[in-house]
PDB file of N, CA and C in Angstrom:
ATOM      1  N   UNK A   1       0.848  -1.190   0.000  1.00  0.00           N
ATOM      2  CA  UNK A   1       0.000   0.000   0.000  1.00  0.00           C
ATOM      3  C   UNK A   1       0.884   1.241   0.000  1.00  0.00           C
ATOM      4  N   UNK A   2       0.698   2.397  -0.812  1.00  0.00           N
ATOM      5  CA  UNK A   2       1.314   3.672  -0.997  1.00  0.00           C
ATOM      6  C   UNK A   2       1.094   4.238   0.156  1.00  0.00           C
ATOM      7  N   UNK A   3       1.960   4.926   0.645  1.00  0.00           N
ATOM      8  CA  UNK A   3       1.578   6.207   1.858  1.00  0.00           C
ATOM      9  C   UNK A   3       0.207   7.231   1.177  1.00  0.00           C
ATOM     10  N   UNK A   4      -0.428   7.861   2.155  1.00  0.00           N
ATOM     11  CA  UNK A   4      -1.578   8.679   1.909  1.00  0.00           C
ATOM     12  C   UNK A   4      -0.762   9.739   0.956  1.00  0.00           C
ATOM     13  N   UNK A   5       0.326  10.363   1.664  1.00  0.00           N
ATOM     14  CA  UNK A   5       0.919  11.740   1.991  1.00  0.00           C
ATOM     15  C   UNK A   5       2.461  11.704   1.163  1.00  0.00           C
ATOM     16  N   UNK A   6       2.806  12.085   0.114  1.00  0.00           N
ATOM     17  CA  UNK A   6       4.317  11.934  -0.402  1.00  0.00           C
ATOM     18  C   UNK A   6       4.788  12.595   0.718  1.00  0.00           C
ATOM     19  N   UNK A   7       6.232  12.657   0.383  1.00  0.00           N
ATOM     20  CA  UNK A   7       7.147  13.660   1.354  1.00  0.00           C
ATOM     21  C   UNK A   7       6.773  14.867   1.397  1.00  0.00           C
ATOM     22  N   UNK A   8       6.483  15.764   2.500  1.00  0.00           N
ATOM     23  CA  UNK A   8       6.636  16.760   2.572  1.00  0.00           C
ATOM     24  C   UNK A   8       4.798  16.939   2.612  1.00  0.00           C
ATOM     25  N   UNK A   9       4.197  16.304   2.341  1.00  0.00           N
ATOM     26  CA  UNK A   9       2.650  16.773   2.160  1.00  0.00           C
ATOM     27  C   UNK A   9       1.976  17.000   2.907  1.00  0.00           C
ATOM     28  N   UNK A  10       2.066  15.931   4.061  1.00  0.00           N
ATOM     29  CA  UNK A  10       1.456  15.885   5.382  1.00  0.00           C
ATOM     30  C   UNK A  10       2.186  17.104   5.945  1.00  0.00           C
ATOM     31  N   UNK A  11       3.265  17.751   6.139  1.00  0.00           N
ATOM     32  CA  UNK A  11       2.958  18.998   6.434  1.00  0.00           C
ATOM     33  C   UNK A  11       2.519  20.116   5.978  1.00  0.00           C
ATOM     34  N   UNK A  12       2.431  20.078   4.797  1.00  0.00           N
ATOM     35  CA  UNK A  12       1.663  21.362   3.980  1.00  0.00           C
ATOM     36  C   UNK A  12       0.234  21.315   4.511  1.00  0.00           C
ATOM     37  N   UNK A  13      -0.345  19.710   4.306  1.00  0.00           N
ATOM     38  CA  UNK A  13      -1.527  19.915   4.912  1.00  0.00           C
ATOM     39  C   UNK A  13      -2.093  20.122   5.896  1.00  0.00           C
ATOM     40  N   UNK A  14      -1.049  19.959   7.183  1.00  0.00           N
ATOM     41  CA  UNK A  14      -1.407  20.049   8.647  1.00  0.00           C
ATOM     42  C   UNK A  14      -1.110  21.744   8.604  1.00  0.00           C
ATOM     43  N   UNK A  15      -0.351  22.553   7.874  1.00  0.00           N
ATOM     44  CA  UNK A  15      -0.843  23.609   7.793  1.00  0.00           C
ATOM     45  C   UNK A  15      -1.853  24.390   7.090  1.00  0.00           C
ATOM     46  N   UNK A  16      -2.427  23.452   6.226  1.00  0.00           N
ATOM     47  CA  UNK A  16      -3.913  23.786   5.856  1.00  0.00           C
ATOM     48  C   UNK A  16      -4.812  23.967   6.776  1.00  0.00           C
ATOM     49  N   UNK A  17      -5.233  22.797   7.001  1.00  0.00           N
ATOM     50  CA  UNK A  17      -5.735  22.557   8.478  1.00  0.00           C
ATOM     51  C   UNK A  17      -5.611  23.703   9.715  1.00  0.00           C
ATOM     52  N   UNK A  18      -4.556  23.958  10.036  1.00  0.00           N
ATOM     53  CA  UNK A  18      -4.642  25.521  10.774  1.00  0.00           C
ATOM     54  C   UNK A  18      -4.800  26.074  10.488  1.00  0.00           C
ATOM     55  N   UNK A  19      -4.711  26.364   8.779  1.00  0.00           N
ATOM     56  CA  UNK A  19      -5.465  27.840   8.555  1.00  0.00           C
ATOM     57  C   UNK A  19      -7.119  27.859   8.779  1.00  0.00           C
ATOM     58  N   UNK A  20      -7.384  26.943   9.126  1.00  0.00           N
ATOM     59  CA  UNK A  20      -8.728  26.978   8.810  1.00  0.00           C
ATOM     60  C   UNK A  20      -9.324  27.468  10.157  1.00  0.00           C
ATOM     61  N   UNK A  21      -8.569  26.652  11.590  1.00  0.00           N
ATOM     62  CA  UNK A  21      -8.757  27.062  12.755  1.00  0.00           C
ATOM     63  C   UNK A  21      -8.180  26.587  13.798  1.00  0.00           C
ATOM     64  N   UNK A  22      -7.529  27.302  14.862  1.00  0.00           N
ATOM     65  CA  UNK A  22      -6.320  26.667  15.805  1.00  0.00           C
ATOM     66  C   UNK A  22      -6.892  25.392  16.078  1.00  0.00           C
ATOM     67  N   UNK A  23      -5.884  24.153  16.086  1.00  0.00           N
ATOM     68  CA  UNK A  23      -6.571  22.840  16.968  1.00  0.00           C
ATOM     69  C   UNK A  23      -5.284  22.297  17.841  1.00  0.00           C
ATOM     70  N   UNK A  24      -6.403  21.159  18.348  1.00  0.00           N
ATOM     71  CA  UNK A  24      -5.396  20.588  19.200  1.00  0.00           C
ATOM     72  C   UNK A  24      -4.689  19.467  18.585  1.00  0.00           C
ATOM     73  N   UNK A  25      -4.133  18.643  19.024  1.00  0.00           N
ATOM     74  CA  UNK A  25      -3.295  17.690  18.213  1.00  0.00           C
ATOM     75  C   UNK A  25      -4.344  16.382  17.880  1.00  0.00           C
ATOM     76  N   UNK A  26      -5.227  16.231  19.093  1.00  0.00           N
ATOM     77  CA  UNK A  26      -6.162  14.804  18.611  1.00  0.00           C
ATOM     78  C   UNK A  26      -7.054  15.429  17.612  1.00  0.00           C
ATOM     79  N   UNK A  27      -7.495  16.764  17.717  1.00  0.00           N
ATOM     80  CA  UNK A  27      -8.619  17.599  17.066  1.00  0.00           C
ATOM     81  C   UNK A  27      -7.991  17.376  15.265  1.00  0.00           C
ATOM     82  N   UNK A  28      -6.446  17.233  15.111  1.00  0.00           N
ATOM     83  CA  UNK A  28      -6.133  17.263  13.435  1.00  0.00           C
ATOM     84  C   UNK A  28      -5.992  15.919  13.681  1.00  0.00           C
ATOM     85  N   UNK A  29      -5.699  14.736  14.054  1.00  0.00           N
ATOM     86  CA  UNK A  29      -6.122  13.380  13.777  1.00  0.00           C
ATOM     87  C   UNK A  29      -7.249  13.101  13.492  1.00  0.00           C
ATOM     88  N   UNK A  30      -8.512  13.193  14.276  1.00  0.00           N
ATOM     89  CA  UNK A  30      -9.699  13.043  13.610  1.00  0.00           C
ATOM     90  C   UNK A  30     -10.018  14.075  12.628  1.00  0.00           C
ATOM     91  N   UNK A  31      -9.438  14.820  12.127  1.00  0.00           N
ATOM     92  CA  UNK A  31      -9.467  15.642  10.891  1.00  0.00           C
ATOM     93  C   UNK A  31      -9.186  14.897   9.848  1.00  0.00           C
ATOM     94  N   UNK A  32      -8.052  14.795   9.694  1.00  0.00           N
ATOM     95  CA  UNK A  32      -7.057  13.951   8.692  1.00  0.00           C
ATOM     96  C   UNK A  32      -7.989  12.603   8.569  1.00  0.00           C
ATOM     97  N   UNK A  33      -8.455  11.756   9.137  1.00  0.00           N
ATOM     98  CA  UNK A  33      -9.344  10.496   9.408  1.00  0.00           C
ATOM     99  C   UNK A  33     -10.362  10.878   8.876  1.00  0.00           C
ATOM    100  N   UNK A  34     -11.240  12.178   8.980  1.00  0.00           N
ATOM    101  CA  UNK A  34     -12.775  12.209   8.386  1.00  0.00           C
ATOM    102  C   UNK A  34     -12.538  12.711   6.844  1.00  0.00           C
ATOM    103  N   UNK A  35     -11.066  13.415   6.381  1.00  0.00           N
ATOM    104  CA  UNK A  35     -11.102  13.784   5.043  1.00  0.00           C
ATOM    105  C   UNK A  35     -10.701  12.501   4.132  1.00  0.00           C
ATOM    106  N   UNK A  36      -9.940  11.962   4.675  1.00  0.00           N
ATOM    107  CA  UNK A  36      -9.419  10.374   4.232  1.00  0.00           C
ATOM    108  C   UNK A  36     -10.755   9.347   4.357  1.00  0.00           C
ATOM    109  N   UNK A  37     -11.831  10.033   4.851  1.00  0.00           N
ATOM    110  CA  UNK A  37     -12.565   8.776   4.261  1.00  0.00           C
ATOM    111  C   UNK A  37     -12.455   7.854   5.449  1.00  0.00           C
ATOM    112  N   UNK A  38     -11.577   7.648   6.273  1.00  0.00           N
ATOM    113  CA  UNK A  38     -11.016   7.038   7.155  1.00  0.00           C
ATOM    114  C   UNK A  38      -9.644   5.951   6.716  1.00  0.00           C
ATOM    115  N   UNK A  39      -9.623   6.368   5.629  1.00  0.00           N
ATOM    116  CA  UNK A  39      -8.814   5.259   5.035  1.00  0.00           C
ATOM    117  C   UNK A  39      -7.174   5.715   5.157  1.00  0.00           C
ATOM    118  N   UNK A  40      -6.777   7.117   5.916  1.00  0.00           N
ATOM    119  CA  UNK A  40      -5.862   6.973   6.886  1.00  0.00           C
ATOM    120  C   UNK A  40      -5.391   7.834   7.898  1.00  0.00           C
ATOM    121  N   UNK A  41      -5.417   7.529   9.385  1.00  0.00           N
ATOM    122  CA  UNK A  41      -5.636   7.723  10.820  1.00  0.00           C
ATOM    123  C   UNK A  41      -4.230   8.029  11.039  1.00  0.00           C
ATOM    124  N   UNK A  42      -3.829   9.043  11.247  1.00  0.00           N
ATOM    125  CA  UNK A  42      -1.774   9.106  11.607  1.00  0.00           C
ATOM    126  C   UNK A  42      -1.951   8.617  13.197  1.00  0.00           C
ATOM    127  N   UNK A  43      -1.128   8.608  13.626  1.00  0.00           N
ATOM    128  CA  UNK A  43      -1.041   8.210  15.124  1.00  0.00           C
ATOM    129  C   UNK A  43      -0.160   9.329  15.831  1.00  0.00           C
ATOM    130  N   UNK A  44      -0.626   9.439  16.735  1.00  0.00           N
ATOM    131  CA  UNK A  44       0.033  10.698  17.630  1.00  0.00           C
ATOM    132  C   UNK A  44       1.410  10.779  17.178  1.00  0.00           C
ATOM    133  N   UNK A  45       2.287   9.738  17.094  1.00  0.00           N
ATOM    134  CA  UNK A  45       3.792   9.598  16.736  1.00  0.00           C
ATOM    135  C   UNK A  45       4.024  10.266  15.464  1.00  0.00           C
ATOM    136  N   UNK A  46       3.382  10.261  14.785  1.00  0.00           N
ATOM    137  CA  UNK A  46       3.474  10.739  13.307  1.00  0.00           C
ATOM    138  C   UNK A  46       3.218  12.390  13.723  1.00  0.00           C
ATOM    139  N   UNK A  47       1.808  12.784  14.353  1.00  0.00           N
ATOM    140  CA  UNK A  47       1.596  14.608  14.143  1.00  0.00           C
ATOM    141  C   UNK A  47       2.431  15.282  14.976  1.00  0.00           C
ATOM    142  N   UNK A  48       2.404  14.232  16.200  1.00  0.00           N
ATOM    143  CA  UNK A  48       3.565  15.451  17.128  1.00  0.00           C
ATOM    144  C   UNK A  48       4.648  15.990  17.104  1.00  0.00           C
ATOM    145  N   UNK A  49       5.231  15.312  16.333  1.00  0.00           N
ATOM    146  CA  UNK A  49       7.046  15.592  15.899  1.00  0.00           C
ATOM    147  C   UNK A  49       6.706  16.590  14.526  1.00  0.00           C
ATOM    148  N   UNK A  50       5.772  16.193  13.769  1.00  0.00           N
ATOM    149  CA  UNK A  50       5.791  17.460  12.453  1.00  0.00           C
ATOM    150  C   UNK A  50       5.173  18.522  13.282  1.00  0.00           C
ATOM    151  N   UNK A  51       4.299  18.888  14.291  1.00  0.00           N
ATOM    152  CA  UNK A  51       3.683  20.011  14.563  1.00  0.00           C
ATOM    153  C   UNK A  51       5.061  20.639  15.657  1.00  0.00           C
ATOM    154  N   UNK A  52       5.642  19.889  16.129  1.00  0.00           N
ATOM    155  CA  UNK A  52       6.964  20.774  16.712  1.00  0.00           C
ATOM    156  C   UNK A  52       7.849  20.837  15.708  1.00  0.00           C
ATOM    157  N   UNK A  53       8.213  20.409  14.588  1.00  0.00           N
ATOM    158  CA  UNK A  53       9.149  20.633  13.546  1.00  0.00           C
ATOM    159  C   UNK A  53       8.488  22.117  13.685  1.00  0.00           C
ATOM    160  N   UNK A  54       7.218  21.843  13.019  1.00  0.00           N
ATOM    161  CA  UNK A  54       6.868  23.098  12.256  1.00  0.00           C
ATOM    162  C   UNK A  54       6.852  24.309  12.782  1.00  0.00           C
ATOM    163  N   UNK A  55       6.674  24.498  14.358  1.00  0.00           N
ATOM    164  CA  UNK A  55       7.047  25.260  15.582  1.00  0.00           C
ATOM    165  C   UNK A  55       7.818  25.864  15.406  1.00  0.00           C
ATOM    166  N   UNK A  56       9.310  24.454  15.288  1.00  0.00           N
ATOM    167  CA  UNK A  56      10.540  25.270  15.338  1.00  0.00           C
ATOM    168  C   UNK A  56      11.072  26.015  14.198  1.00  0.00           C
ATOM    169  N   UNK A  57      10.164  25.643  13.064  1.00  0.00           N
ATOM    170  CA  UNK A  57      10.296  26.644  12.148  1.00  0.00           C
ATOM    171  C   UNK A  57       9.720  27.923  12.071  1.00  0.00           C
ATOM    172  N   UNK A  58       8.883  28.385  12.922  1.00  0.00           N
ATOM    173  CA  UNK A  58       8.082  29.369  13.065  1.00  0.00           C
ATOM    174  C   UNK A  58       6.751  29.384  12.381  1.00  0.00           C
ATOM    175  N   UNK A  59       6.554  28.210  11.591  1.00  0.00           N
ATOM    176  CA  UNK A  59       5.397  28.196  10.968  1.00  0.00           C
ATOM    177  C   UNK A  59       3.477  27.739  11.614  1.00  0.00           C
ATOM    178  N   UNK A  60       4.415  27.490  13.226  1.00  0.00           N
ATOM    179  CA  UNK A  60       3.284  27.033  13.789  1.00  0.00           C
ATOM    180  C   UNK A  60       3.377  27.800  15.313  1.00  0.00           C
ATOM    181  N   UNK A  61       2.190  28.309  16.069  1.00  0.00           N
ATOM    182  CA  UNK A  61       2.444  29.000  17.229  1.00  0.00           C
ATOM    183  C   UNK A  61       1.997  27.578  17.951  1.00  0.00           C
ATOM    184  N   UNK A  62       1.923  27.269  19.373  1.00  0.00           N
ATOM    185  CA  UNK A  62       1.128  26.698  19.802  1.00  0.00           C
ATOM    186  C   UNK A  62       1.150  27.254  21.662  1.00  0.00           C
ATOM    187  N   UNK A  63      -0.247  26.759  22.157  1.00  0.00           N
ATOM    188  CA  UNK A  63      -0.463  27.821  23.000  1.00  0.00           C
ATOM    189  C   UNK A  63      -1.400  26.340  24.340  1.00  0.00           C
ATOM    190  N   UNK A  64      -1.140  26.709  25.299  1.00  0.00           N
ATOM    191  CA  UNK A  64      -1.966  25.737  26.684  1.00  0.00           C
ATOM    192  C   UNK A  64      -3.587  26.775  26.648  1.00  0.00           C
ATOM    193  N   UNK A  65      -4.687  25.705  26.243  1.00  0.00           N
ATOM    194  CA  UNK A  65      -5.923  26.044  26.331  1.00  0.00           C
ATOM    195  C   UNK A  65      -6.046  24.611  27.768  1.00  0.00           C
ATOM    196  N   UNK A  66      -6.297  25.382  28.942  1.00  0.00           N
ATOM    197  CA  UNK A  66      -6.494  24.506  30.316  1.00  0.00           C
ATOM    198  C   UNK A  66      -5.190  22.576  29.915  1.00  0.00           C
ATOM    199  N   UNK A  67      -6.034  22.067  30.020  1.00  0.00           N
ATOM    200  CA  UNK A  67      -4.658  20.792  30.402  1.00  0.00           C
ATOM    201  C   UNK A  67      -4.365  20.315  28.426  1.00  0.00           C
ATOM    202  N   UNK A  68      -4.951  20.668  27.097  1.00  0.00           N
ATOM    203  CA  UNK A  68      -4.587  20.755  26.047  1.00  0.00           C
ATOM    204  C   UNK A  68      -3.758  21.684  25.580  1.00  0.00           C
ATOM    205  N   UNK A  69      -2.919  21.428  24.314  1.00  0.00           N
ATOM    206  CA  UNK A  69      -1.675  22.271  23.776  1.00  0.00           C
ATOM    207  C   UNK A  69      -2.793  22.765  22.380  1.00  0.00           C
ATOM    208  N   UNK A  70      -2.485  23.769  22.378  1.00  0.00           N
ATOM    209  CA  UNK A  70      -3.317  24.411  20.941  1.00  0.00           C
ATOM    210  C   UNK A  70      -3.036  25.050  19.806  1.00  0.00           C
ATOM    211  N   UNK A  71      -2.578  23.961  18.904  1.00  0.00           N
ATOM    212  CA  UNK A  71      -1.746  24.734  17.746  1.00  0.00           C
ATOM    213  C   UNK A  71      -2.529  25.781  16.750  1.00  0.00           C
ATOM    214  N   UNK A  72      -2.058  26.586  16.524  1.00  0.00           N
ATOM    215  CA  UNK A  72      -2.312  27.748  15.528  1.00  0.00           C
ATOM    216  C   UNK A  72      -0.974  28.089  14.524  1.00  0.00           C
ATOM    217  N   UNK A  73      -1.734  28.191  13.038  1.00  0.00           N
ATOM    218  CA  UNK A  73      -0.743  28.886  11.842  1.00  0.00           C
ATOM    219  C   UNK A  73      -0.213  30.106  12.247  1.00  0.00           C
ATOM    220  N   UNK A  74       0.798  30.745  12.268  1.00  0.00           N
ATOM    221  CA  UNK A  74       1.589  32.088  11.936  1.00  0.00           C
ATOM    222  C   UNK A  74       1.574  32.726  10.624  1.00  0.00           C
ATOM    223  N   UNK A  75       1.890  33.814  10.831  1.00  0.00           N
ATOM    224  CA  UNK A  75       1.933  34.355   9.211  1.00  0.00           C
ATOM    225  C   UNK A  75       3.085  34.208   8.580  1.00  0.00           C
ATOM    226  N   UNK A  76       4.045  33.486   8.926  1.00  0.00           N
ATOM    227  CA  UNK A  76       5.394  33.039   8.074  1.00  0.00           C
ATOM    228  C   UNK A  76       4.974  31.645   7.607  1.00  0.00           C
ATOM    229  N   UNK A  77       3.393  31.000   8.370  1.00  0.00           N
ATOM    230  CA  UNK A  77       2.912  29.521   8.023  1.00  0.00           C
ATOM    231  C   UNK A  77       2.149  29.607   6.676  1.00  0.00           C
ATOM    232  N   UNK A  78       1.446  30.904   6.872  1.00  0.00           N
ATOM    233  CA  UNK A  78       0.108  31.161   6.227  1.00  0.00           C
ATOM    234  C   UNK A  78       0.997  31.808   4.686  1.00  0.00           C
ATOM    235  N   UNK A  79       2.196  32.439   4.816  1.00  0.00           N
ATOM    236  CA  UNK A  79       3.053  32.455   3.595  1.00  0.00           C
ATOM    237  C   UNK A  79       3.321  31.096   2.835  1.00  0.00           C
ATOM    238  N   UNK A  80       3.703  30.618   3.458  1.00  0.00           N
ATOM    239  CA  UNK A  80       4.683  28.869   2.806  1.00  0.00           C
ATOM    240  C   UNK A  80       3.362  28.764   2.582  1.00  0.00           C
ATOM    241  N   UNK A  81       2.004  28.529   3.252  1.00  0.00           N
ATOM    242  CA  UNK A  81       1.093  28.115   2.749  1.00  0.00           C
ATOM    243  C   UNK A  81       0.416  28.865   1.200  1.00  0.00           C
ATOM    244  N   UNK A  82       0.555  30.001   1.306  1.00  0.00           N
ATOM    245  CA  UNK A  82       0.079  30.887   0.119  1.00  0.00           C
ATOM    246  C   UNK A  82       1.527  30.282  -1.416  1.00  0.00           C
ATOM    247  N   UNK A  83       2.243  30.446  -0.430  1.00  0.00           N
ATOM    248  CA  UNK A  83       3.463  30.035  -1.938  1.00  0.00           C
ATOM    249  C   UNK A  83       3.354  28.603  -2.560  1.00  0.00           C
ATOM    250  N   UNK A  84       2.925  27.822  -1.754  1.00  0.00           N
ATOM    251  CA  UNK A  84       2.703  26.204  -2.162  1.00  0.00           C
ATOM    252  C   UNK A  84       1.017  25.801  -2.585  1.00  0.00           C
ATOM    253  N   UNK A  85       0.333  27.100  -2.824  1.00  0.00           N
ATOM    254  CA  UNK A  85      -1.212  26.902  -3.103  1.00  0.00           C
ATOM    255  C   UNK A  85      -1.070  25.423  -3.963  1.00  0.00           C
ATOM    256  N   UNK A  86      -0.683  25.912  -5.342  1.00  0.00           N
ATOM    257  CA  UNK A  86      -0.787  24.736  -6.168  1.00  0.00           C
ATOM    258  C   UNK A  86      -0.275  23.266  -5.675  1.00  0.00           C
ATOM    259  N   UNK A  87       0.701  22.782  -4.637  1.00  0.00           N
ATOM    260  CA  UNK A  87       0.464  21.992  -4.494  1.00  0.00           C
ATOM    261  C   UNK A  87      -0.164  21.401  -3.209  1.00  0.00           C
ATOM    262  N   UNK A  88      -1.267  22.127  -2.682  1.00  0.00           N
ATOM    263  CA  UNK A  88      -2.219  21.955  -1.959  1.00  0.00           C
ATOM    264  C   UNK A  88      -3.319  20.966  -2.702  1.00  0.00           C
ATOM    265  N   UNK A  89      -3.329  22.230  -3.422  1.00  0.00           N
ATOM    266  CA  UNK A  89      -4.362  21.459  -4.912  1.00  0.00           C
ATOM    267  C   UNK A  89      -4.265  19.985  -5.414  1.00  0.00           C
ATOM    268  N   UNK A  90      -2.922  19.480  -5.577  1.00  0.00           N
ATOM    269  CA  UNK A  90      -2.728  18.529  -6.182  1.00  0.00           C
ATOM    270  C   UNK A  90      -3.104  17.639  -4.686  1.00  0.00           C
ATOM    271  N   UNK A  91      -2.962  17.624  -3.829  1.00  0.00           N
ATOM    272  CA  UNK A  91      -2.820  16.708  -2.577  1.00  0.00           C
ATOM    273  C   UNK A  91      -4.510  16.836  -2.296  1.00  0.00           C
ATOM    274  N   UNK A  92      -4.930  17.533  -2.387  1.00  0.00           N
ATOM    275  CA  UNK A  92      -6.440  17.531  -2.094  1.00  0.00           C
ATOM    276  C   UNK A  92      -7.591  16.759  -3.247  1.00  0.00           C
ATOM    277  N   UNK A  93      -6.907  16.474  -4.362  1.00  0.00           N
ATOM    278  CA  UNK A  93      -7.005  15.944  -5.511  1.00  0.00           C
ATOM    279  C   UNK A  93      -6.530  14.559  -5.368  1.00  0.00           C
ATOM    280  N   UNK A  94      -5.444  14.306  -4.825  1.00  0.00           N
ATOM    281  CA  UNK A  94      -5.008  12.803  -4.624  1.00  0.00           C
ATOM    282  C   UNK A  94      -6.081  12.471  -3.304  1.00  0.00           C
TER     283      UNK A  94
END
């Protein structure tokens, strides 16, 4: 079976996903799961390490809403996101 996500996709899209509206980390698993149809579920191991990559790139803020962590896009996220439109497109298409 092919991966859902080539390289690099699953993070473009987990910054889609924030643009749309800050979440928490289980809140973009069952995201990713209801757009897939269910046909594929990442596991905490997989989002947590790209949503602190993406942190440490500045492309992601994240913030304590009571005992949850709450990620939100930046505008250096919401750039990379504007510069890579087209291949948003193609991944939303696959």
């Amino acid at each position: 079976m092919s991966p859902v996500f080539s390289h690099g996709d699953l993070r473009l899209y987990l910054l889609s996903l924030l643009a749309e509206a800050p979440q928490h980390g289980y809140g973009i698993i069952q995201a990713l799961t209801e757009r897939t149809g269910g046909t594929y579920t990442p596991s905490a191991g997989t989002i947590y390490p790209r949503l602190a990559k993406l942190e440490e790139e500045g492309l992601v803020s994240k913030s304590a809403d009571g005992r949850m962590t709450v990620y939100a896009i930046t505008d250096a996220g919401r750039a990379e996101l504007a510069e890579r439109e087209g291949d948003l497109a193609g991944i939303e298409e696959g």
